[in-house]
Every structure is written in C-alpha cells, then in structure tokens.
Protein backbone atom coordinates (compact mmCIF):
# COMPACT_ATOMS: atom_id res chain seq x y z
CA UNK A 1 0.00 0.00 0.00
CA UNK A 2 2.94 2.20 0.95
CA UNK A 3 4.46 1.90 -2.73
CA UNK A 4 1.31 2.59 -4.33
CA UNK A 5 0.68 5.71 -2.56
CA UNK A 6 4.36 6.67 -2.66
CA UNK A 7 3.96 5.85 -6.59
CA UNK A 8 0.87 8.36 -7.05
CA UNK A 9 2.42 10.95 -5.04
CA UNK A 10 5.67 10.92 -7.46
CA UNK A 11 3.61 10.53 -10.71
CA UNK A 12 1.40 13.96 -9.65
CA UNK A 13 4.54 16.03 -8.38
CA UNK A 14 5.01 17.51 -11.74
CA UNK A 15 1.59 18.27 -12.27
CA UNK A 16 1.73 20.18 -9.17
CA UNK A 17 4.78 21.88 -9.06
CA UNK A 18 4.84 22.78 -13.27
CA UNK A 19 1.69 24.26 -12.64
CA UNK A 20 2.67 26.81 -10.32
CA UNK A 21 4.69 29.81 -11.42
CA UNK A 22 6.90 31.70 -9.24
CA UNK A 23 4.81 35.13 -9.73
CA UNK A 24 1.89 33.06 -8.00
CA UNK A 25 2.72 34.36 -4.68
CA UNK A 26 1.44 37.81 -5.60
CA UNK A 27 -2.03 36.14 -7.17
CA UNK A 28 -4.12 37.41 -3.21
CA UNK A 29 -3.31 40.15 -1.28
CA UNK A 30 -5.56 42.76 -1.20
CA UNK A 31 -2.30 45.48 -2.31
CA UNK A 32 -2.46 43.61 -5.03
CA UNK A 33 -4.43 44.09 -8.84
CA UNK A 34 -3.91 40.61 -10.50
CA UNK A 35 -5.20 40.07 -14.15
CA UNK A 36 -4.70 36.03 -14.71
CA UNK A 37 -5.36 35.19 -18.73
CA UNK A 38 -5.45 31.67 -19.40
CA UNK A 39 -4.67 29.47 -22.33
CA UNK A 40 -8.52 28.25 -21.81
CA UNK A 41 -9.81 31.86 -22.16
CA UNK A 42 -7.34 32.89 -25.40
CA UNK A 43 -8.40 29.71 -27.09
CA UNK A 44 -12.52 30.80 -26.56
CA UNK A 45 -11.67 34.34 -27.77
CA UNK A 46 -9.36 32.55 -30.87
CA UNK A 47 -12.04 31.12 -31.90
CA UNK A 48 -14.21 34.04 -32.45
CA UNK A 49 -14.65 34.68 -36.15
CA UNK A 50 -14.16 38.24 -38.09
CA UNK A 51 -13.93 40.17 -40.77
CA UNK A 52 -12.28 42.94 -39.44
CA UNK A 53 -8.42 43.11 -40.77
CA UNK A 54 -7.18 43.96 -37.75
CA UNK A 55 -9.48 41.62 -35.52
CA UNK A 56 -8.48 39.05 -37.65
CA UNK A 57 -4.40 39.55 -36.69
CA UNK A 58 -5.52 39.82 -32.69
CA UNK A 59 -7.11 36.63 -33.05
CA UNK A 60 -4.37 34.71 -34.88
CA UNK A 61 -1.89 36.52 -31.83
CA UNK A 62 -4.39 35.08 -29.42
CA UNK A 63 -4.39 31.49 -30.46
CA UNK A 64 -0.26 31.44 -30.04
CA UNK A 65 -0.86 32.44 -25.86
CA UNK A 66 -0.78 30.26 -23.37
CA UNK A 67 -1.10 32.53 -20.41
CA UNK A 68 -1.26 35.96 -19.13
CA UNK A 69 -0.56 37.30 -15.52
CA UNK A 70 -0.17 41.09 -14.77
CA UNK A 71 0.20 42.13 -11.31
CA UNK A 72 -0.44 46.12 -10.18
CA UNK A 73 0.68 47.44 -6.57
CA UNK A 74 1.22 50.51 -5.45
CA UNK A 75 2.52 48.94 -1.94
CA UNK A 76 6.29 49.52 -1.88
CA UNK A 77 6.53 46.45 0.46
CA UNK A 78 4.60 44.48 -2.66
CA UNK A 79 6.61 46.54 -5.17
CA UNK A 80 10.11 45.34 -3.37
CA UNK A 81 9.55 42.14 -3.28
CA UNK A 82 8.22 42.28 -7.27
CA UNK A 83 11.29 43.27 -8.30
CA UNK A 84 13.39 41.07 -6.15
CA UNK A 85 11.23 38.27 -7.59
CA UNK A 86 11.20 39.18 -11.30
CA UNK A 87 14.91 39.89 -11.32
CA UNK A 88 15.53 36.20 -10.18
CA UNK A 89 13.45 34.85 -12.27
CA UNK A 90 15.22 36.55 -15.03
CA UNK A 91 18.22 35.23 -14.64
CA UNK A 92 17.06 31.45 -13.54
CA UNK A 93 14.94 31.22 -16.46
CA UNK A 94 17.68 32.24 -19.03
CA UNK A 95 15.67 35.79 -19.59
CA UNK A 96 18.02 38.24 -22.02
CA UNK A 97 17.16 41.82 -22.04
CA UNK A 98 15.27 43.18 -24.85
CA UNK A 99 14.76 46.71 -23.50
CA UNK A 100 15.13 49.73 -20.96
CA UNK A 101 13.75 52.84 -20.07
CA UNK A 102 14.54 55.00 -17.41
CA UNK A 103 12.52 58.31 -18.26
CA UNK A 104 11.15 60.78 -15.55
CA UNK A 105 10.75 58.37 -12.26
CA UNK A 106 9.72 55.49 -14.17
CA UNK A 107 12.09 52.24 -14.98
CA UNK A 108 10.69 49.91 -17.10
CA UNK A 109 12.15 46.51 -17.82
CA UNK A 110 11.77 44.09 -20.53
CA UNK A 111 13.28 40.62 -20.84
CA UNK A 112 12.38 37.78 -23.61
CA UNK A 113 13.53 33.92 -23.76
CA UNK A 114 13.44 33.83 -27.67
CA UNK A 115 12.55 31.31 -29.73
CA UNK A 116 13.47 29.25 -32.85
CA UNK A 117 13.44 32.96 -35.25
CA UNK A 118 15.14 36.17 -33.83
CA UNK A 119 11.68 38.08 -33.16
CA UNK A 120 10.12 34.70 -32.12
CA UNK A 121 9.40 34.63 -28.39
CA UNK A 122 8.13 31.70 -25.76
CA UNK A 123 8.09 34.28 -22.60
CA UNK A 124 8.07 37.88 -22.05
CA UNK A 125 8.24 39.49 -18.86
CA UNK A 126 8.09 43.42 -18.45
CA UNK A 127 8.28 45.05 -14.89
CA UNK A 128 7.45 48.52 -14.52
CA UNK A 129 8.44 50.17 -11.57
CA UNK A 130 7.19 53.89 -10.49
CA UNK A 131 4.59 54.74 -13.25
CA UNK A 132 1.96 57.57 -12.91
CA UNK A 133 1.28 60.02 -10.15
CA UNK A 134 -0.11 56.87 -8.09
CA UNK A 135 3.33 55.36 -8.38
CA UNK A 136 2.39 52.15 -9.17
CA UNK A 137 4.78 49.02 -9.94
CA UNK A 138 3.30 46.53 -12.78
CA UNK A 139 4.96 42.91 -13.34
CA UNK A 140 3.54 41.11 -16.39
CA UNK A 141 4.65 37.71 -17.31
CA UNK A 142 3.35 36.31 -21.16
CA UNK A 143 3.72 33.22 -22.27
CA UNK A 144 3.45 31.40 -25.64
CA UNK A 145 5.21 31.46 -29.02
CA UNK A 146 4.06 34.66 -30.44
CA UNK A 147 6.34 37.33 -32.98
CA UNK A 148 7.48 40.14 -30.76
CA UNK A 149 6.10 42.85 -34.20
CA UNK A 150 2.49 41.42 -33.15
CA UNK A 151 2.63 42.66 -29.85
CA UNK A 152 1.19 46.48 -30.30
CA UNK A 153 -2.13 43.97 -31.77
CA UNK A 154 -2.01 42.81 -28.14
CA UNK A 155 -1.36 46.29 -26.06
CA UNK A 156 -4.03 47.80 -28.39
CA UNK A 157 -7.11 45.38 -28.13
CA UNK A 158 -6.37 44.69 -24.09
CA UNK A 159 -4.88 47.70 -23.00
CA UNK A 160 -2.09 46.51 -21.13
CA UNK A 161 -0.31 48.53 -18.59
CA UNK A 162 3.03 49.38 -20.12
CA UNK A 163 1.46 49.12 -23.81
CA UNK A 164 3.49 51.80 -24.94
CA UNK A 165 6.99 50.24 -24.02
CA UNK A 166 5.50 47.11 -25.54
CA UNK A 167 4.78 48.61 -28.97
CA UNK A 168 8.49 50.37 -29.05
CA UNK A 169 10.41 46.90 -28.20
CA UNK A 170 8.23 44.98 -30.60
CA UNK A 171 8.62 47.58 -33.28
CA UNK A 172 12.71 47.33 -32.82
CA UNK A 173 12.86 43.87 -33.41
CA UNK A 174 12.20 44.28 -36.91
C-alpha cells in the first residue's frame, strides 16, 4: 500500500509543481491588482470569427498564448519584493534583455527567452516600476510562441499597462 501511494504521489509532483509559477505568490493580497489570462480563455476568444483586418491579426496573436498574468501594486513592500522576484526569475529562467527605459521616475524593464526565429518569443516578462502620479509598480509575465512585431495587436485590443513600451520593443525587433 505504501508503494502505491508513494507511486501516485511521485507521478502527480510535476503536475503540481509545473503548474505553479513563481509570480503566483502575488495572485491574493488585497495590495495587489492581479489580471490572470489563461490558455482556456485565449483559445474561446481565438475562436471568435471576423472580418475585421485587424481583428483578424488579434485573433491569430491570441491562439499562439498560453497565459497571461499582470500584477499592479502601489505597496512599496509588494513593489520590493516584485522586483526582487522578477529579477531572479530573469536570470534562472535564461531571460536576455530586450529593452530599458529610465525616463522621468519610471524604470521599465523588458526581458524575452526567444525562440526558434530572432523576433520569435516563448516568454516575455516586463516590470514597470514607479509609473503615474499613483506610483504604481506593474509585473507582467506572457507566455506562448508569439512574434514580438504582433505585440502592439495585443497592447491595443487589451490595454495593457506598459502598452506603450511594448509597442516600441516589438517595433525594434524588426
């Protein structure tokens, strides 16, 4: 009986453990604005059908996500520990730079793993630290295999915070 349970236990550890992602911890408090988009939900609006030209490209982007999280604080415990986090995770997942701004009080960082073509990417992760008069600190992870020109599709039709930085990288990887 031991070995059987001991044999279930090991066969759902990756299950468990693959399905968490190291930004989880800020998916709760109340300091804390979480948007979770997940490959479920872009698959349901993929499917959607259009005529629209530029519908048409937002769905076709849509279909190559498999998740969205953005977290929002303006809690500069939260916001610390955001940063600490994402700047980790950069380097333990292999993350290269892509781009930097530093313009009036606001940093804003954005790292890519690429994939198999130079403006291919499989994960995107953009922190944002001291943005607006509320001075709020925004840490969006995306994942998928997307092109990084599609991405002002993306920041237009959802409205992401940091859209703007997001249209400028994607528009320099040509």
């Amino acid at each position: 009986m031991r070995k059987l349970v001991f044999t279930i236990v090991l066969a759902l550890m990756p299950v468990i453990f693959f399905g968490q992602s190291v930004f989880d911890k800020f998916d709760g408090p109340d300091e804390i604005t979480t948007v979770i988009v997940t490959k479920k939900m872009f698959s349901m609006i993929g499917g959607v059908d259009t005529k629209d030209k530029e519908a048409q490209q937002y769905m076709a982007l849509v279909k190559k996500l498999d998740n969205l999280k953005v977290f929002t604080t303006e809690s500069s415990k939260y916001a610390a520990d955001m940063k600490t986090t994402a700047d980790k995770y950069a380097k333990t997942a292999g993350l290269e730079e892509l781009m930097r701004v530093n313009d009036k009080g606001q940093s804003i960082k954005i790292m890519i793993k690429s994939g198999a073509k130079d403006t291919q990417v499989r994960e995107l992760l953009m922190f944002i630290e001291g943005t607006g008069k509320n001075n709020q600190t925004v840490l969006l992870s995306l994942m998928g295999n997307f092109d990084l020109n599609e991405l002002s599709v993306l920041t237009d039709k959802m409205n992401l915070p940091g859209g703007d930085s997001l249209k400028k990288a994607g528009k320099g990887a040509k």
